[in-house]
N, C-alpha and C. Protein backbone atom coordinates (compact mmCIF):
# COMPACT_ATOMS: atom_id res chain seq x y z
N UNK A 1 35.58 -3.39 101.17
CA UNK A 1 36.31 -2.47 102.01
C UNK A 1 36.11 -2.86 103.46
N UNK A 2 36.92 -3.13 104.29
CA UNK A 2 37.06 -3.45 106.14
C UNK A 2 36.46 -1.84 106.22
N UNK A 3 35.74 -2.05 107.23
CA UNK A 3 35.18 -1.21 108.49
C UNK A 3 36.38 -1.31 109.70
N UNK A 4 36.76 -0.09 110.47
CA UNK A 4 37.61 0.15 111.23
C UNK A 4 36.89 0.00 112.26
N UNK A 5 37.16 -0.86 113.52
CA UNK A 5 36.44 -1.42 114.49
C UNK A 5 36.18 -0.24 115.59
N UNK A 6 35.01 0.01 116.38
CA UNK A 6 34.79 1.14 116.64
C UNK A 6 35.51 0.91 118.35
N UNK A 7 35.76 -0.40 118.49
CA UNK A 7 36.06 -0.63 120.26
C UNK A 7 37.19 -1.27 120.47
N UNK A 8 37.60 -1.26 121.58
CA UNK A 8 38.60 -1.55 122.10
C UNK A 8 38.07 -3.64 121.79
N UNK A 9 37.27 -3.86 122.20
CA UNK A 9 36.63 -5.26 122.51
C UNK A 9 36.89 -5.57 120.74
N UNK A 10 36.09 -5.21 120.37
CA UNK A 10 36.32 -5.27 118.48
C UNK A 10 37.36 -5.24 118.12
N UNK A 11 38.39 -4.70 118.28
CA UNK A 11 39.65 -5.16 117.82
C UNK A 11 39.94 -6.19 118.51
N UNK A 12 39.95 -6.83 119.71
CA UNK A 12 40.88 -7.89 120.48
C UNK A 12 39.83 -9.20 119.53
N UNK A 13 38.85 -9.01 119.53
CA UNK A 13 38.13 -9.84 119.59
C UNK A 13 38.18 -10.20 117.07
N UNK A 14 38.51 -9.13 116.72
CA UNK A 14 39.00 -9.22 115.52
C UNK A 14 40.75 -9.66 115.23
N UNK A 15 41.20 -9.35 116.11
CA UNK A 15 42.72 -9.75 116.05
C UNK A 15 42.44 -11.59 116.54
N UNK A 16 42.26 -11.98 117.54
CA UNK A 16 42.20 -12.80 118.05
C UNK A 16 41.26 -13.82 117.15
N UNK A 17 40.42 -13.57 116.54
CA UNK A 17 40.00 -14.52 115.34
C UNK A 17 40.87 -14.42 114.07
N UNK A 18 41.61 -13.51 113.61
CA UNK A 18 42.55 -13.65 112.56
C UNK A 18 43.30 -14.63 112.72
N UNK A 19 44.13 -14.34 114.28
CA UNK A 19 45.49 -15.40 115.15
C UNK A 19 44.43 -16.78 114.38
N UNK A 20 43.75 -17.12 115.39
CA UNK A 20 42.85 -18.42 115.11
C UNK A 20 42.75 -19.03 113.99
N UNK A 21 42.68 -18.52 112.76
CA UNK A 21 41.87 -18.46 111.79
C UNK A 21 43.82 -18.75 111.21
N UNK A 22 44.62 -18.14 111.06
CA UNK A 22 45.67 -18.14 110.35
C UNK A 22 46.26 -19.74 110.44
N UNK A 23 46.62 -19.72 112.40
CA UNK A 23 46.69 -21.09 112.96
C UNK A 23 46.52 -21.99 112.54
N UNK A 24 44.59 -22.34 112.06
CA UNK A 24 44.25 -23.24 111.15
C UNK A 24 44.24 -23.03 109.72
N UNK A 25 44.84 -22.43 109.30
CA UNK A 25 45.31 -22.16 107.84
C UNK A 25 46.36 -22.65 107.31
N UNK A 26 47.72 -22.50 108.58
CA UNK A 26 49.16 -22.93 108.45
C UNK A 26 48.74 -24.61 108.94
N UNK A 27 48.11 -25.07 109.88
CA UNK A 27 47.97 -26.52 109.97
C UNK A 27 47.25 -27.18 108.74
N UNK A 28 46.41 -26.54 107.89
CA UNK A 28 45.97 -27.24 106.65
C UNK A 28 47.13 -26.90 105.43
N UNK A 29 47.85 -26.46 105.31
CA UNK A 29 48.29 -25.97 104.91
C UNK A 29 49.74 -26.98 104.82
N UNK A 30 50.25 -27.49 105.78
CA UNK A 30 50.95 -28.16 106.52
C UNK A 30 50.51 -29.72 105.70
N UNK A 31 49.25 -29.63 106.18
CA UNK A 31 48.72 -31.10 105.67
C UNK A 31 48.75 -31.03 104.12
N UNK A 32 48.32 -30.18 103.67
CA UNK A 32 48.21 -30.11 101.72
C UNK A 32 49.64 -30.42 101.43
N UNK A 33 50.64 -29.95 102.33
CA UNK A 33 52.01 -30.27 101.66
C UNK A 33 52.62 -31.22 102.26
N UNK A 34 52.36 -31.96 103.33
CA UNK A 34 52.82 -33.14 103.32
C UNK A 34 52.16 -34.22 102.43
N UNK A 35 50.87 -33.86 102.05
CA UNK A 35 49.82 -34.80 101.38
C UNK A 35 51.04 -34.77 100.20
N UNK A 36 51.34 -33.93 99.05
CA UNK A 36 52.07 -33.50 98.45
C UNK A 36 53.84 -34.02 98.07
N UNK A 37 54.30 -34.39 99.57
CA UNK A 37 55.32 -34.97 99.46
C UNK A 37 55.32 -36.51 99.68
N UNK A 38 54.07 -36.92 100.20
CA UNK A 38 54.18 -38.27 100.03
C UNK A 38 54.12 -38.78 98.71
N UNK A 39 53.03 -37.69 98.22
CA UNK A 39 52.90 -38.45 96.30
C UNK A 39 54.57 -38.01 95.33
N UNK A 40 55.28 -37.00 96.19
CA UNK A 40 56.21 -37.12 95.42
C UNK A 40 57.08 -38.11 96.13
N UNK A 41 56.79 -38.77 96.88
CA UNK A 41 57.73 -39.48 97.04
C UNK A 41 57.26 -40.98 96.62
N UNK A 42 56.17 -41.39 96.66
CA UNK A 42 55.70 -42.21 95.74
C UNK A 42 55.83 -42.36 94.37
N UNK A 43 56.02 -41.12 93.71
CA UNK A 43 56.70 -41.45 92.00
C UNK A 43 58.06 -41.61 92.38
N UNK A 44 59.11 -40.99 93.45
CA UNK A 44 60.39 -41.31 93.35
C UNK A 44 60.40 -42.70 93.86
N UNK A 45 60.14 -43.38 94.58
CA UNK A 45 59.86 -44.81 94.70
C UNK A 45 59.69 -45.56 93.50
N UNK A 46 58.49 -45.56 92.57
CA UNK A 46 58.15 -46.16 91.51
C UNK A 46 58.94 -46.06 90.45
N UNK A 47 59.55 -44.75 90.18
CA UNK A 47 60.10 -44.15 89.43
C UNK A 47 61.66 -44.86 89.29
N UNK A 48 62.60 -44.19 90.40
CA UNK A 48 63.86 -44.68 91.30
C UNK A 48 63.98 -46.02 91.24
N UNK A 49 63.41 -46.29 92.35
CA UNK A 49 63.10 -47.85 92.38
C UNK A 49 63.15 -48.69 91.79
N UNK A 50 62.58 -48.43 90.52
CA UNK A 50 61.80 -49.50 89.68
C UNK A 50 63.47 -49.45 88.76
N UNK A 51 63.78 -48.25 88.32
CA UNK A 51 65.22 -48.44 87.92
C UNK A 51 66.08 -48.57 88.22
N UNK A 52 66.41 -48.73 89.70
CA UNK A 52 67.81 -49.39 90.24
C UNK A 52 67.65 -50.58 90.74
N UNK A 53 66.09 -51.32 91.16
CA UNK A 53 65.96 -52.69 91.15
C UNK A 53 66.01 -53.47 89.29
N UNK A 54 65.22 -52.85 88.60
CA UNK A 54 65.97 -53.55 87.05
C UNK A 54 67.28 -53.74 86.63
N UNK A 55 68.07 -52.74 87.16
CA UNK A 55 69.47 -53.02 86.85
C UNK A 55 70.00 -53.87 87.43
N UNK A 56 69.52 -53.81 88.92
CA UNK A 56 70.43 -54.90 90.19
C UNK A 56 69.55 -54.81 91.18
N UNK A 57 68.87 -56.42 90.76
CA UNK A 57 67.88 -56.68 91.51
C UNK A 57 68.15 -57.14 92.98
N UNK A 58 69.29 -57.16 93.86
CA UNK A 58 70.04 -57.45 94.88
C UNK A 58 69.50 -56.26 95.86
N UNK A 59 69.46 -56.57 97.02
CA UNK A 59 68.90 -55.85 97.71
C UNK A 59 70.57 -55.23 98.87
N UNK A 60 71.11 -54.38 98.80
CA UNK A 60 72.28 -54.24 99.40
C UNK A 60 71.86 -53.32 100.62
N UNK A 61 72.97 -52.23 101.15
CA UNK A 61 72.81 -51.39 102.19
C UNK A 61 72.07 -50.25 101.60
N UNK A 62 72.54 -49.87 100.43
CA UNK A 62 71.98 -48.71 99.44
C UNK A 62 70.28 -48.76 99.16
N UNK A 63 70.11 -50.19 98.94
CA UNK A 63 68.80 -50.08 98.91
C UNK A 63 68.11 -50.12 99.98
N UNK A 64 68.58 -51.12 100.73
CA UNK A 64 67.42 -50.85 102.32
C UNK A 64 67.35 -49.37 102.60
N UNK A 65 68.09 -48.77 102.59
CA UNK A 65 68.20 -47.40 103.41
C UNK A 65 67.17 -46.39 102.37
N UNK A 66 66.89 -46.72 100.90
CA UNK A 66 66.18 -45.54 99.80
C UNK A 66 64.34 -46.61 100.74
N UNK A 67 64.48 -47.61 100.61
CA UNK A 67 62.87 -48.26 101.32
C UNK A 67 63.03 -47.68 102.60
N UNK A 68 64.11 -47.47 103.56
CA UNK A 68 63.63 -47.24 104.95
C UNK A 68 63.31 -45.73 105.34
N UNK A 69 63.91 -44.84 104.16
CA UNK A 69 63.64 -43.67 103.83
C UNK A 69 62.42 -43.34 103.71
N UNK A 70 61.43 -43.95 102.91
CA UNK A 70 60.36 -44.13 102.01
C UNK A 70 59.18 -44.73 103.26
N UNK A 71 59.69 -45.33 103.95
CA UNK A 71 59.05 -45.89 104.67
C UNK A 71 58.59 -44.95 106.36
N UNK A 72 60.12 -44.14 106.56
CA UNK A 72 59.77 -43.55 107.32
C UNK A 72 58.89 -42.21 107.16
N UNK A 73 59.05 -41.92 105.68
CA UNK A 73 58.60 -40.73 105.32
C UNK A 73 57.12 -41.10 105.28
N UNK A 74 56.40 -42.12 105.09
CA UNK A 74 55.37 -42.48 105.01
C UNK A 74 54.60 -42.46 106.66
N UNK A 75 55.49 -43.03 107.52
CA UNK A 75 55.04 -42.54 109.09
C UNK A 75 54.82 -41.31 109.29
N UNK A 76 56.33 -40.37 109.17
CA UNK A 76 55.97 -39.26 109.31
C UNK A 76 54.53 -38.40 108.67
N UNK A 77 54.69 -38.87 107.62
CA UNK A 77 53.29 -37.87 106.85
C UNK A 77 52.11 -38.41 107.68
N UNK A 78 51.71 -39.66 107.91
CA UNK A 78 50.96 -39.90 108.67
C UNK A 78 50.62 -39.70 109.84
N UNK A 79 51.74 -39.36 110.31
CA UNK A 79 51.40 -38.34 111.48
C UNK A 79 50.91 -36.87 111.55
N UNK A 80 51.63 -36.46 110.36
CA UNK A 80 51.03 -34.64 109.89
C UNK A 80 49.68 -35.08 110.16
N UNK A 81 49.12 -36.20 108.93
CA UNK A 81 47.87 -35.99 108.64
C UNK A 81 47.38 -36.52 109.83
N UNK A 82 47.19 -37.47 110.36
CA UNK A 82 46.85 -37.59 111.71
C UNK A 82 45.75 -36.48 112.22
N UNK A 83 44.54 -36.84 112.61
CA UNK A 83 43.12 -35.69 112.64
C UNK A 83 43.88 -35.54 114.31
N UNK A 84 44.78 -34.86 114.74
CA UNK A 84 44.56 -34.64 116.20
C UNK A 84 43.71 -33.82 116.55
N UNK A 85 43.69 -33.32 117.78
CA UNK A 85 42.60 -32.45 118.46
C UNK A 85 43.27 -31.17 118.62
N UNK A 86 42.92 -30.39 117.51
CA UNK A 86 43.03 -28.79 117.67
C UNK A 86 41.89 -28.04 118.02
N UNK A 87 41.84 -27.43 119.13
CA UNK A 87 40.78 -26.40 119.00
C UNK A 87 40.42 -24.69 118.22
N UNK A 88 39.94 -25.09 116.89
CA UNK A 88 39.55 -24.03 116.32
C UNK A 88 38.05 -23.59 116.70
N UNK A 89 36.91 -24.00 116.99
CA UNK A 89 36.16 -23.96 117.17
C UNK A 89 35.50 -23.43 118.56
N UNK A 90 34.54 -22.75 118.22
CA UNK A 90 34.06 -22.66 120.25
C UNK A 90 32.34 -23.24 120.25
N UNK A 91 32.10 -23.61 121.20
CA UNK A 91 31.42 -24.52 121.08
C UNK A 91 30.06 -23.47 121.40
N UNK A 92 28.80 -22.97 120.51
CA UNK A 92 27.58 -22.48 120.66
C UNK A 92 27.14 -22.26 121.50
N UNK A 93 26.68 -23.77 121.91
CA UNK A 93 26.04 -23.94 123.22
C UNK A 93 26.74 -23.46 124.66
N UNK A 94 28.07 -23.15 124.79
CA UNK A 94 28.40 -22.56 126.32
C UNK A 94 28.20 -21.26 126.18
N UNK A 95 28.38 -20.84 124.73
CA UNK A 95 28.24 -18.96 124.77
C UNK A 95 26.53 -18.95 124.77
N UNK A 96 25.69 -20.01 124.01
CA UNK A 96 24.15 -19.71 124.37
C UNK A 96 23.78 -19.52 126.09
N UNK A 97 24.56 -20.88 126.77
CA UNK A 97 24.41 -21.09 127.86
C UNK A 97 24.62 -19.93 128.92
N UNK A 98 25.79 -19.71 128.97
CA UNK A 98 26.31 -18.79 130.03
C UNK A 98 26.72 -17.47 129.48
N UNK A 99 26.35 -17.05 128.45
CA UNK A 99 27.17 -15.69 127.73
C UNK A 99 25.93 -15.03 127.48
N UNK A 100 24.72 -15.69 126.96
CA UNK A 100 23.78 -15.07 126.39
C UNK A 100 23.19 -13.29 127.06
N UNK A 101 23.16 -12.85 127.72
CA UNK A 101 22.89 -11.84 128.84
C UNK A 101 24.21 -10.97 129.00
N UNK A 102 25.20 -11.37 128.73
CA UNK A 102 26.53 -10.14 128.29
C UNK A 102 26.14 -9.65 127.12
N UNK A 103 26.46 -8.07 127.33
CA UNK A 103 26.62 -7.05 126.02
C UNK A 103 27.97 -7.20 125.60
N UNK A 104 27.31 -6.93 124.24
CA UNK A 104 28.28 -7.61 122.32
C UNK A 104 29.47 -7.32 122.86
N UNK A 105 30.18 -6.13 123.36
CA UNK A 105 31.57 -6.05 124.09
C UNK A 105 32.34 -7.00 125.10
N UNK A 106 31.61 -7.06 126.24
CA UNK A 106 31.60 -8.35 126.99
C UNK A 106 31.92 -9.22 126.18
N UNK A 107 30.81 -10.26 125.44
CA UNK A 107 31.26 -11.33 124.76
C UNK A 107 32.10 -11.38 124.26
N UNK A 108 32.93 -10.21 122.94
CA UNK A 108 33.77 -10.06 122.43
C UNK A 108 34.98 -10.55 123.13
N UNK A 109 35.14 -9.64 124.27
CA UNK A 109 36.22 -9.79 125.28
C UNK A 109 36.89 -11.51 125.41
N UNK A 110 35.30 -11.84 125.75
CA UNK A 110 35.32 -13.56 126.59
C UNK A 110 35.89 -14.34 125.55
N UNK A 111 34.82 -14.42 124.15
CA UNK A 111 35.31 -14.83 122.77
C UNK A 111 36.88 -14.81 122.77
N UNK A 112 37.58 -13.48 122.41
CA UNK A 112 39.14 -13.24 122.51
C UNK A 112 39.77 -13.59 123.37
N UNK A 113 39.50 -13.79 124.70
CA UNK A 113 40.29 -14.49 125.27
C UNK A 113 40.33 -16.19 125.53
N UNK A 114 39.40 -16.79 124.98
CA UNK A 114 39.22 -17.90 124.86
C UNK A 114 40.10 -18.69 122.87
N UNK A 115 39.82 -17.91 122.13
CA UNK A 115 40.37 -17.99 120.99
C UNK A 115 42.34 -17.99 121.05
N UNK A 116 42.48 -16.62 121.88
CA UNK A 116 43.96 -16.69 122.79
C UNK A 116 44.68 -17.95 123.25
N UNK A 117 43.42 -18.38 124.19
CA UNK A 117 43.98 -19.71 125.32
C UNK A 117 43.85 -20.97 124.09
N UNK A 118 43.13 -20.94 122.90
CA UNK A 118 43.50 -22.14 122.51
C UNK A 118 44.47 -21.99 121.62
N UNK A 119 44.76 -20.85 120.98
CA UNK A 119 45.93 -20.65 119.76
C UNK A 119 47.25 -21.13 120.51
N UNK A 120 47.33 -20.47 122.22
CA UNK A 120 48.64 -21.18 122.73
C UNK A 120 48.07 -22.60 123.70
N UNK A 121 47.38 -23.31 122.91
CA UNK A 121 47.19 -24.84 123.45
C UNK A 121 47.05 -25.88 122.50
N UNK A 122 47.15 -25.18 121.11
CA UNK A 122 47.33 -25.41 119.61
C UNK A 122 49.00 -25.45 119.10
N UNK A 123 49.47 -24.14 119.69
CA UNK A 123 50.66 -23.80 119.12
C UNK A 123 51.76 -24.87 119.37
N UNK A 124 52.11 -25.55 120.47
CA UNK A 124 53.29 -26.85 120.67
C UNK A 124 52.58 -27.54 119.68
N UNK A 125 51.57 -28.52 119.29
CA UNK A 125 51.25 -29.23 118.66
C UNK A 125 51.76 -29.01 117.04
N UNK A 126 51.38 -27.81 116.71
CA UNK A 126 51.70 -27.10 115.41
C UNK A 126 53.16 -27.06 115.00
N UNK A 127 53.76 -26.61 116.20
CA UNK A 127 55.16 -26.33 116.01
C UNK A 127 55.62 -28.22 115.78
N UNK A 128 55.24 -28.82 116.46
CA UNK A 128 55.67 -30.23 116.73
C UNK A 128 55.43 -30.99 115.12
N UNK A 129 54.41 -30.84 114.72
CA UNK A 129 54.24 -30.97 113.09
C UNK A 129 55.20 -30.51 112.23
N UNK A 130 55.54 -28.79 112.22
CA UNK A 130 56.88 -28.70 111.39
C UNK A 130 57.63 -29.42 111.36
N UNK A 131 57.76 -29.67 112.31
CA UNK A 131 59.92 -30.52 112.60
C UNK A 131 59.35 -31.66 112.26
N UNK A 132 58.20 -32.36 112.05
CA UNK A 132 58.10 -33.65 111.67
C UNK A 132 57.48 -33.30 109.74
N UNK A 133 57.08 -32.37 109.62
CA UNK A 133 57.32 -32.15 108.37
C UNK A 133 59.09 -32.11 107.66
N UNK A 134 59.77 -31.28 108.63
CA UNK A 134 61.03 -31.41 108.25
C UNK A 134 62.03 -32.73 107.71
N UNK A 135 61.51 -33.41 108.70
CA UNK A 135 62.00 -35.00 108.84
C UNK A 135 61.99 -35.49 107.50
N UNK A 136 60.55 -35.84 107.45
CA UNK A 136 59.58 -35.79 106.11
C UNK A 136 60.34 -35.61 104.83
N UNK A 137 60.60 -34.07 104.88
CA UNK A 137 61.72 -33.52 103.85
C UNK A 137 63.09 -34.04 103.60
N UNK A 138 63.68 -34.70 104.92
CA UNK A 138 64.98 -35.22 105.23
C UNK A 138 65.03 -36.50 105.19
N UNK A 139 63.66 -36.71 105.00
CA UNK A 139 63.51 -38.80 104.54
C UNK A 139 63.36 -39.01 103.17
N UNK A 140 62.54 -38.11 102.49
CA UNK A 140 62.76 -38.06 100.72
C UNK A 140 64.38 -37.97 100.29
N UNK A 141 64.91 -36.54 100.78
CA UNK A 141 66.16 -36.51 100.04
C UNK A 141 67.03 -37.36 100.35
N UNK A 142 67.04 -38.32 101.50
CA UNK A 142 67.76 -39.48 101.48
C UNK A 142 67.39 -40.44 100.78
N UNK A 143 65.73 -40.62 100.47
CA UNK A 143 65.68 -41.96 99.56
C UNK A 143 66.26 -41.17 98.10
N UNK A 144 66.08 -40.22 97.71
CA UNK A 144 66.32 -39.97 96.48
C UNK A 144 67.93 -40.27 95.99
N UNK A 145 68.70 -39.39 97.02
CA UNK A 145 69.95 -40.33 96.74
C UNK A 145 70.82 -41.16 97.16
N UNK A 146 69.95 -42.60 97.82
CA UNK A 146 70.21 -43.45 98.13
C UNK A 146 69.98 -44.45 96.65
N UNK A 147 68.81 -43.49 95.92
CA UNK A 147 68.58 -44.48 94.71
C UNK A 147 69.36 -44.12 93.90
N UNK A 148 69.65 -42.99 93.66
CA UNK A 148 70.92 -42.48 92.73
C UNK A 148 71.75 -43.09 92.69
N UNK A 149 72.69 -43.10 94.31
CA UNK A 149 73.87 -44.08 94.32
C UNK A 149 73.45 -45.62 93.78
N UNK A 150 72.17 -46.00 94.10
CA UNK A 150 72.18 -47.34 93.29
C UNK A 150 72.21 -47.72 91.69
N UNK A 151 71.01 -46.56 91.86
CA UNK A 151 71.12 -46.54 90.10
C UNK A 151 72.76 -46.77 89.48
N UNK A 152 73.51 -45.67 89.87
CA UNK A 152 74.79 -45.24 89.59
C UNK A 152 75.68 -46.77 89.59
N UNK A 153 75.23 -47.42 90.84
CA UNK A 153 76.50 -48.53 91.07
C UNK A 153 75.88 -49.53 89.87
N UNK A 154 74.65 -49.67 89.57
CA UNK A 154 74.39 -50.67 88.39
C UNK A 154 74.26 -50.74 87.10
């Protein structure tokens, strides 16, 4: 059962670690499913592939474009996964350092507004990942039926 926060500081400082906490939830989250679409796009490669090069082993426009698909989708994911520098974390030692001597409210406060300043110094980065997850999405369904049409023509 949650306890209903008795302060004004306790809630900012409970809201403001949820924000945080969600943030890095949707960025792993992000990563599990691009991890996810590369392996599906690795069986449609092997899969695809392997049967529209047996039929017609010729390399035409149809096929460059299902590899350059495959290929870009492989950048892109690598960029999702890409360890950039998000700040979820606050670092011990400055709240040991300079915080230690503020009462639990105080800190709270400082905490929440520091958790704040990085969720929107996190957030372009995050957002910038979707649309390259999107891509991602828009580089599979082109290799997929780029191999179709090959399959199909052989």
């Amino acid at each position: 059962m949650r306890t209903v926060a008795a302060t004004a500081a306790e809630i900012a400082y409970t809201e403001a670690v949820r924000t945080i906490t969600r943030q890095q939830d949707v960025v792993d989250g992000l990563r599990t499913r691009a991890g996810t679409l590369f392996a599906g796009a690795a069986l449609v490669t092997a899969f695809l592939g392997g049967q529209a090069l047996s039929r017609d082993p010729t390399f035409d426009v149809v096929t460059w474009i299902a590899i350059g698909a495959f290929v870009a989708l492989f950048a892109l994911t690598l960029v999702i996964l890409w360890p950039w520098p998000f700040r979820f974390a606050l670092s011990a030692q400055i709240l040991i350092e300079d915080h230690l001597e503020k009462d639990v409210a105080e800190l709270q406060v400082y905490v929440a507004e520091i958790w704040e300043k990085n969720y929107h110094l996190n957030q372009p980065r995050v957002d910038a990942l979707h649309w390259v997850f999107r891509a991602a999405c828009a580089a599979l369904s082109l290799e997929v039926v780029a191999w179709l049409i090959s399959i199909g023509r052989g």
